[in-house]
Protein backbone atom coordinates (compact mmCIF):
# COMPACT_ATOMS: atom_id res chain seq x y z
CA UNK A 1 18.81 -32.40 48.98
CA UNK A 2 20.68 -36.00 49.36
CA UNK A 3 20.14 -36.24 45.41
CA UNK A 4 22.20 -32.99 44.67
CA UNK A 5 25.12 -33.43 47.38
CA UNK A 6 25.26 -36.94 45.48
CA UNK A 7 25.30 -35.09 42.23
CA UNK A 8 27.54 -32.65 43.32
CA UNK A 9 30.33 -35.13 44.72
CA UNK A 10 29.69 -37.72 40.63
CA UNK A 11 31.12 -34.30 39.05
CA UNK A 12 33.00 -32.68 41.31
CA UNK A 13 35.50 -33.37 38.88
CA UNK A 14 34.51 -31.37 35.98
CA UNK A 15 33.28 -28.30 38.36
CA UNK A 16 36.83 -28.07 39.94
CA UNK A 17 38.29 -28.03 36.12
CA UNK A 18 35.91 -25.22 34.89
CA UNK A 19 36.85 -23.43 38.38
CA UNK A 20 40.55 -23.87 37.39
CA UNK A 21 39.67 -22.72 33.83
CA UNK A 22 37.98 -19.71 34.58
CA UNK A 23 41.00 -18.56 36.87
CA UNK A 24 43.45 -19.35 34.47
CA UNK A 25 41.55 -17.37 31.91
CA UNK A 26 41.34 -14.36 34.24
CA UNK A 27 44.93 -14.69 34.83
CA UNK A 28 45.93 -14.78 30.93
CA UNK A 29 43.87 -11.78 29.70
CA UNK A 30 43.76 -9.65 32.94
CA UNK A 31 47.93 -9.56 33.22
CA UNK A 32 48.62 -10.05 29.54
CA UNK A 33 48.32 -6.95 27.66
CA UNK A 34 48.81 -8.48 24.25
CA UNK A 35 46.34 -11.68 24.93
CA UNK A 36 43.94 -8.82 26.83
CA UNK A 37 43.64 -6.86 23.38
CA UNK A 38 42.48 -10.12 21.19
CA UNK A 39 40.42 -10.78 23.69
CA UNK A 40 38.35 -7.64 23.74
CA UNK A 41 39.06 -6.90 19.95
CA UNK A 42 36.96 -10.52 19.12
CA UNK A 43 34.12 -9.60 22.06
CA UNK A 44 33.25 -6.64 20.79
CA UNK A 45 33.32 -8.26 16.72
CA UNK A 46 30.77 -10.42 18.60
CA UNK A 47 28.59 -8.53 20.20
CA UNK A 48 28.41 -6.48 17.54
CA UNK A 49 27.44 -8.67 15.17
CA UNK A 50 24.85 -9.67 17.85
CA UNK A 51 23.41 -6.66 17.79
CA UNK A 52 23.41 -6.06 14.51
CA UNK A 53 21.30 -8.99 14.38
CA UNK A 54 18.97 -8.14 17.31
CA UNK A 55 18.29 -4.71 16.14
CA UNK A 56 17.46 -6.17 12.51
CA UNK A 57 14.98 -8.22 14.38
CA UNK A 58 13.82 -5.55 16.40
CA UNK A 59 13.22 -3.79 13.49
CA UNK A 60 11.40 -5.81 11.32
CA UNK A 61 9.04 -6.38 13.85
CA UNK A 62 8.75 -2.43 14.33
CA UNK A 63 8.25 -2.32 10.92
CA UNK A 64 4.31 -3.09 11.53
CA UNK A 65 3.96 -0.52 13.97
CA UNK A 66 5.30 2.27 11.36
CA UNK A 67 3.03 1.53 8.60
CA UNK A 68 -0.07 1.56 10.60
CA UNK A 69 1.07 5.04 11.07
CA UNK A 70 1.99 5.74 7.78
CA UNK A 71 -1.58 4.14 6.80
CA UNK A 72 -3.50 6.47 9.27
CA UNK A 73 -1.50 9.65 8.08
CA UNK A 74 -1.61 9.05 4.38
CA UNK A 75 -5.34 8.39 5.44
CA UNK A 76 -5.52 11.62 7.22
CA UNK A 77 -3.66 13.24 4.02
CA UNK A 78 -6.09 12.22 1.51
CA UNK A 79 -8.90 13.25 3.37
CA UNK A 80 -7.41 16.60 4.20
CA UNK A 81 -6.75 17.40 0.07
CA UNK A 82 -10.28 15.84 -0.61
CA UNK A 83 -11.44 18.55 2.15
CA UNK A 84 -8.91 21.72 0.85
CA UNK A 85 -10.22 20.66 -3.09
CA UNK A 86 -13.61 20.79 -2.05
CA UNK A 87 -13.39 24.09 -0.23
CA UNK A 88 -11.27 25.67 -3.26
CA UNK A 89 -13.89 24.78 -5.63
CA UNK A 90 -16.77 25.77 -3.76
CA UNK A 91 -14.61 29.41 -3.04
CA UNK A 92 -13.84 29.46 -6.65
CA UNK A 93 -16.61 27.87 -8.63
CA UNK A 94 -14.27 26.22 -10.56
CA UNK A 95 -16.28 23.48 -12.37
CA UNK A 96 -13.36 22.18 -13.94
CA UNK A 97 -11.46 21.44 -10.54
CA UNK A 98 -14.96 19.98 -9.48
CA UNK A 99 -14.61 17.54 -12.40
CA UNK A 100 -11.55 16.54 -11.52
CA UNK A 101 -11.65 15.75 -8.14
CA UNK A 102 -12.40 12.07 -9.01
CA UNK A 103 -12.47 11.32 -4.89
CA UNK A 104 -14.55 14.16 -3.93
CA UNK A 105 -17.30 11.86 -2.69
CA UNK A 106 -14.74 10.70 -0.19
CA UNK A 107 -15.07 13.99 1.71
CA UNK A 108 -18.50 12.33 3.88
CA UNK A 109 -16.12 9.27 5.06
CA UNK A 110 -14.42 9.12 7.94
CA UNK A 111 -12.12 6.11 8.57
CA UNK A 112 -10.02 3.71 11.20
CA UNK A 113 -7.61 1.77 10.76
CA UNK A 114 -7.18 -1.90 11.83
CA UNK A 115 -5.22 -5.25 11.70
CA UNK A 116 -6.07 -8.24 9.64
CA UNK A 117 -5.59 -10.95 11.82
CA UNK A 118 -7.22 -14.02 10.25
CA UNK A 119 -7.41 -13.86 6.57
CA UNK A 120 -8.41 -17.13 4.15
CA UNK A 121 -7.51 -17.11 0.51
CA UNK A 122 -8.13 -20.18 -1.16
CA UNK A 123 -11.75 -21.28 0.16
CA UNK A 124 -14.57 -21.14 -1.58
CA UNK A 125 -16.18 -18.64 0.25
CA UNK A 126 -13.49 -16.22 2.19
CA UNK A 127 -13.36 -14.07 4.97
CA UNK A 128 -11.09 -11.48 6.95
CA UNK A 129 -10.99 -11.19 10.71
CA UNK A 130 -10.31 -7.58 12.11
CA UNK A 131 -9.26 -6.52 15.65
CA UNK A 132 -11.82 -3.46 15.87
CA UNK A 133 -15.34 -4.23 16.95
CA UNK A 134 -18.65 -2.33 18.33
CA UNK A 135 -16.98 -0.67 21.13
CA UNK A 136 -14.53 0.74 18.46
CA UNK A 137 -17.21 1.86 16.29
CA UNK A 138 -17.41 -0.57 13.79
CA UNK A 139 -20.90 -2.12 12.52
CA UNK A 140 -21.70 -4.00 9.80
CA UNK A 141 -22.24 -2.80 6.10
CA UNK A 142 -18.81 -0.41 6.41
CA UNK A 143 -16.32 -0.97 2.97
CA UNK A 144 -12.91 -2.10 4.02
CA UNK A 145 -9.88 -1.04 1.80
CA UNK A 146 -6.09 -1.30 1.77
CA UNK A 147 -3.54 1.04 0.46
CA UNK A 148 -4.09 -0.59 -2.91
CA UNK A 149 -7.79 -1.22 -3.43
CA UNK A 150 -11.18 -2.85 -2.17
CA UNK A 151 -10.76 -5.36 0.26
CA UNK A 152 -14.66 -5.92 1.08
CA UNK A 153 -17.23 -5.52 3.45
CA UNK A 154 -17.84 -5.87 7.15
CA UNK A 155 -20.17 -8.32 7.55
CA UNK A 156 -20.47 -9.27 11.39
CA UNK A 157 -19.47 -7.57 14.61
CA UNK A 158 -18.66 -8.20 18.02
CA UNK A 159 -17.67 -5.92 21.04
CA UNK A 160 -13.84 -5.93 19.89
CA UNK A 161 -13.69 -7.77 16.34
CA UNK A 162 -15.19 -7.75 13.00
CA UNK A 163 -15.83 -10.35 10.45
CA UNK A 164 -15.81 -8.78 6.98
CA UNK A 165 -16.37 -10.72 3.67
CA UNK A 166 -13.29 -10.80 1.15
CA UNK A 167 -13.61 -9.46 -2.13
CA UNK A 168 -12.67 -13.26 -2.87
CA UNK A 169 -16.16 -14.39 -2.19
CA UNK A 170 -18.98 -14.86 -4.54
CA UNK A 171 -21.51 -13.49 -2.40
CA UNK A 172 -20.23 -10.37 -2.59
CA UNK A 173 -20.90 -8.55 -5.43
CA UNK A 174 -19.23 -5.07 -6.40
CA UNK A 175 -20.75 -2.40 -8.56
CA UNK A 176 -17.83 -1.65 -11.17
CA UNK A 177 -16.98 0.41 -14.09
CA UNK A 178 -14.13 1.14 -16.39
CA UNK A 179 -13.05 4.26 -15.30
CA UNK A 180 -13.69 7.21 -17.84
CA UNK A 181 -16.58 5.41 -18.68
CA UNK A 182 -20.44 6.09 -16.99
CA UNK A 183 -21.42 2.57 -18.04
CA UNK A 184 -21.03 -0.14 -14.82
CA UNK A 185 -21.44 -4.01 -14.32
CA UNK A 186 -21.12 -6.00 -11.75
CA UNK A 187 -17.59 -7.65 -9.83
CA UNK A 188 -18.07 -11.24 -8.52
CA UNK A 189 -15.49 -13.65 -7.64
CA UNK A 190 -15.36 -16.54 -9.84
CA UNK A 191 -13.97 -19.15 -7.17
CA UNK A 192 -11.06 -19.79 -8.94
CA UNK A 193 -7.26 -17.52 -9.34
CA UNK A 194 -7.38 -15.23 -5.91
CA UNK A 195 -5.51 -12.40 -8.46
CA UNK A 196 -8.53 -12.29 -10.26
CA UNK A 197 -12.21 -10.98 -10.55
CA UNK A 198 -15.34 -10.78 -13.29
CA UNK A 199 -16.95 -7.97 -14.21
CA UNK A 200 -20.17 -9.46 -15.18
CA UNK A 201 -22.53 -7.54 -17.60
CA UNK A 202 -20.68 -4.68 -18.80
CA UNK A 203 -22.76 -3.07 -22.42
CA UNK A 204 -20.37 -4.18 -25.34
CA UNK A 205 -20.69 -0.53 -26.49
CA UNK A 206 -18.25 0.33 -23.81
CA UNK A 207 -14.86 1.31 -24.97
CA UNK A 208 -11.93 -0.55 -23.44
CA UNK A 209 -8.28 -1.95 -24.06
CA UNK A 210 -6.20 -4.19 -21.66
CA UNK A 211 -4.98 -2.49 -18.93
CA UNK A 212 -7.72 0.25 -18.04
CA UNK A 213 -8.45 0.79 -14.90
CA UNK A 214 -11.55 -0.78 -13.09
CA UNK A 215 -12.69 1.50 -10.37
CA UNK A 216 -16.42 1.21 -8.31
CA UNK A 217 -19.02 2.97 -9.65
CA UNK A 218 -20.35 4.63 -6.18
CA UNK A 219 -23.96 2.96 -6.50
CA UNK A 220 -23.75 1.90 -3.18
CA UNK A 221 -23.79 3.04 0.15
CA UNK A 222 -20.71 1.37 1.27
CA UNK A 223 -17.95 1.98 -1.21
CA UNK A 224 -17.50 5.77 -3.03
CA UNK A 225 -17.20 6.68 -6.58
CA UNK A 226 -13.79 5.86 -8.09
CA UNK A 227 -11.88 3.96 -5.41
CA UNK A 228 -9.20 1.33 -7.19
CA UNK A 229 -10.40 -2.08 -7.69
CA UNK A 230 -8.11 -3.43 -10.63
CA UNK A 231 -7.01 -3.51 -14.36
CA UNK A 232 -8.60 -5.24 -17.14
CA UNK A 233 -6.43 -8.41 -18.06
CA UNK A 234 -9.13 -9.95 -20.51
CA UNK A 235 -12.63 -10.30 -22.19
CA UNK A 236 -15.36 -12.56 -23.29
CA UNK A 237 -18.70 -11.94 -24.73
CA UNK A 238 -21.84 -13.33 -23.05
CA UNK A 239 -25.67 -13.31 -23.14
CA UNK A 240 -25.91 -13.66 -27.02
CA UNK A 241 -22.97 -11.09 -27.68
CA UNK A 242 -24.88 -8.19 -25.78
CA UNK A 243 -23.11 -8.37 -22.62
CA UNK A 244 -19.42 -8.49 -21.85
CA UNK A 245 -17.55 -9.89 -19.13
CA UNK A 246 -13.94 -8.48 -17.82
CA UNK A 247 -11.27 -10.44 -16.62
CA UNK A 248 -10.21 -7.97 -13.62
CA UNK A 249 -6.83 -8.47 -11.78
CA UNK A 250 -7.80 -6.96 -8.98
CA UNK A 251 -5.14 -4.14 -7.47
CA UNK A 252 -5.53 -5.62 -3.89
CA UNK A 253 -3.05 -8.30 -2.96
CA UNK A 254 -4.99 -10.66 -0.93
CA UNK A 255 -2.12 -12.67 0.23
CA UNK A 256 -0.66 -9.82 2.24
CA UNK A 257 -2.99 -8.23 3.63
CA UNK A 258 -2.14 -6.48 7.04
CA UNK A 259 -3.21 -3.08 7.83
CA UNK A 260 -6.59 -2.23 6.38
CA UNK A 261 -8.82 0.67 6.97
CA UNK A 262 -12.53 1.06 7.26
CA UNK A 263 -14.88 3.48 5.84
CA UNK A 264 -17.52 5.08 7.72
CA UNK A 265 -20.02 6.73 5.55
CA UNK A 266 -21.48 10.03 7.68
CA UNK A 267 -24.53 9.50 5.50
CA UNK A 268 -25.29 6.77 5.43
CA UNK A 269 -27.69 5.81 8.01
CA UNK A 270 -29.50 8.81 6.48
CA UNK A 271 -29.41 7.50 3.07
CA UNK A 272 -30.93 3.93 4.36
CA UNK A 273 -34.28 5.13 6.07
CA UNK A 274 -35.07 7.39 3.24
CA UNK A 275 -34.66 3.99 1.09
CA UNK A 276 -36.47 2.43 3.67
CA UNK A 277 -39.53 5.09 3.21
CA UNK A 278 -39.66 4.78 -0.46
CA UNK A 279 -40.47 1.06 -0.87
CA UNK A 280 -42.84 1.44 1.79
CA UNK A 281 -44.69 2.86 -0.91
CA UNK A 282 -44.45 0.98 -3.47
C-alpha cells in the first residue's frame, strides 16, 4: 500500500495533466459544434475501419467452419445422385445409364467428415492425424479422401483420433488404372517430389497420352472403383520393356490439406471373413 501512495505522490504530476486534458477535451467537443462534428466524423472513419478489419478476421476464421459444411453436403449430394442413378437404372433397366455411372460402387459407403490436424509432408515415411476416433466410429483400414482425390488410409485409432497413412508414404501402395482402361498397376510413393506418385507395372499395351486421368481400380476393400487419384505427367519403361511406369501428379494437394472425409464401406466386414474362409482352404 506504502509503495503505491509513494507512486502515486512521484507522478502526481502527469495524472493531474491527463485529468486537466480530459476536461479540456470534454469542454472543446461537447460545447463546440464545429470541433464536435470532426470529432465524431474521424471516430466513426475509425471504428469503421476497425471493424472492417475485425469482421475480415472473423471471417476468415469462419471460413473453416463453412466448408466443413459445404464438404458434408456436397458429400451428402453425391451420395444422394449415386442413390437416385442407381434406383433409375434398376426402374428402367437402362444398361447404358448403368455404364455410365462410373461411381455407382460408391452407393455401399457411407462417410464422416473430419479435420486434419497434424499432417507431415516431407518425411520419408508420412502421416495425417485426424480428430475422429473409435467412439466416432472410425477403425482402421477406412480410405480417407479430400474434395480432390485419395488422401490414404486409416491406419491406427484411438477413442477420439485417428492416425492414417499419407498417400506420400511408400508403404502404402494403391491399386491404379488409367481410366477408360481395365488394365491396373500399382501407386507407390517414390520418396521424393510430394506432387508426385509411380504407377508401377502398368502392361505397355495400355493406351495412354499425358494428361489422362489416373483413377483406383476398386480391387480393394478400402477405396471404390474410379475415385480421382491424378494425371499422367510422364513415362518410363521397366522390367526389360514389358512393364511401364507412370509419373502421376497426384490431384490431392498434400500441403493443404484440412477437411477430409472418411469412407466407411457397409460391406466390408462382410467381404473380409469370406476372404478369411477361402484361404483357410487353401
Amino acid at each position: 500500500m506504502r509503495k503505491l501512495i509513494s507512486f502515486l505522490i512521484n507522478h502526481s504530476p502527469i495524472f493531474v495533466y491527463a485529468f486537466y486534458l480530459v476536461i479540456c477535451f470534454v469542454l472543446l467537443f461537447k460545447f463546440n459544434p464545429y470541433q464536435q462534428s470532426v470529432f465524431f466524423s474521424s471516430a466513426n472513419e475509425m471504428a469503421g475501419r476497425f471493424y472492417i478489419m475485425t469482421s475480415g478476421i472473423t471471417g476468415y476464421f469462419g471460413l473453416q467452419e463453412i466448408n466443413r459444411d459445404l464438404q458434408k453436403q456436397n458429400g451428402n449430394l453425391e451420395m444422394e445422385l449415386i442413390r437416385l442413378r442407381d434406383e433409375v437404372s434398376r426402374l428402367s433397366g437402362d444398361s447404358l445409364l448403368v455404364r455410365t455411372s462410373a461411381d455407382s460402387s460408391l452407393s455401399r459407403y457411407d462417410f464422416q467428415i473430419a479435420q486434419v490436424i497434424n499432417n507431415s509432408v516431407f518425411k520419408t515415411h508420412n502421416y495425417i492425424t485426424l480428430n475422429k476416433g473409435r467412439k466416432d466410429g472410425i477403425h482402421s483400414e477406412m480410405g480417407v479422401i479430400d474434395q480432390n482425390g485419395i488422401v490414404g488410409i486409416v491406419n491406427v485409432v484411438s477413442d477420439h483420433y485417428a492416425v492414417a497413412i499419407s498417400l506420400l508414404n511408400p508403404k502404402l501402395r494403391l491399386s491404379c488404372k488409367v481410366k477408360g482402361s481395365n488394365y491396373f498397376g500399382s501407386l507407390v510413393w517414390d520418396g521424393k517430389d510430394p506432387r508426385f506418385a509411380v504407377l508401377e507395372e502398368l502392361p505397355r499395351h495400355v493406351k495412354f497420352v499425358k494428361g489422362d486421368t489416373i483413377v483406383t481400380s476398386g480391387y480393394s476393400s478400402v477405396f471404390p472403383e474410379g475415385l480421382m487419384v491424378g494425371t499422367v505427367d510422364g513415362f518410363s519403361k521397366q522390367r526389360n520393356d514389358n512393364f511401364y511406369a507412370l509419373t502421376v501428379k497426384l490431384s490431392t494437394d498434400f500441403f493443404r490439406l484440412n477437411d477430409v472425409r472418411i469412407l466407411d464401406d457397409k460391406g466390408q466386414k462382410e467381404r473380409r471373413i469370406l476372404e478369411m474362409e477361402a484361404k483357410k482352404d487353401e
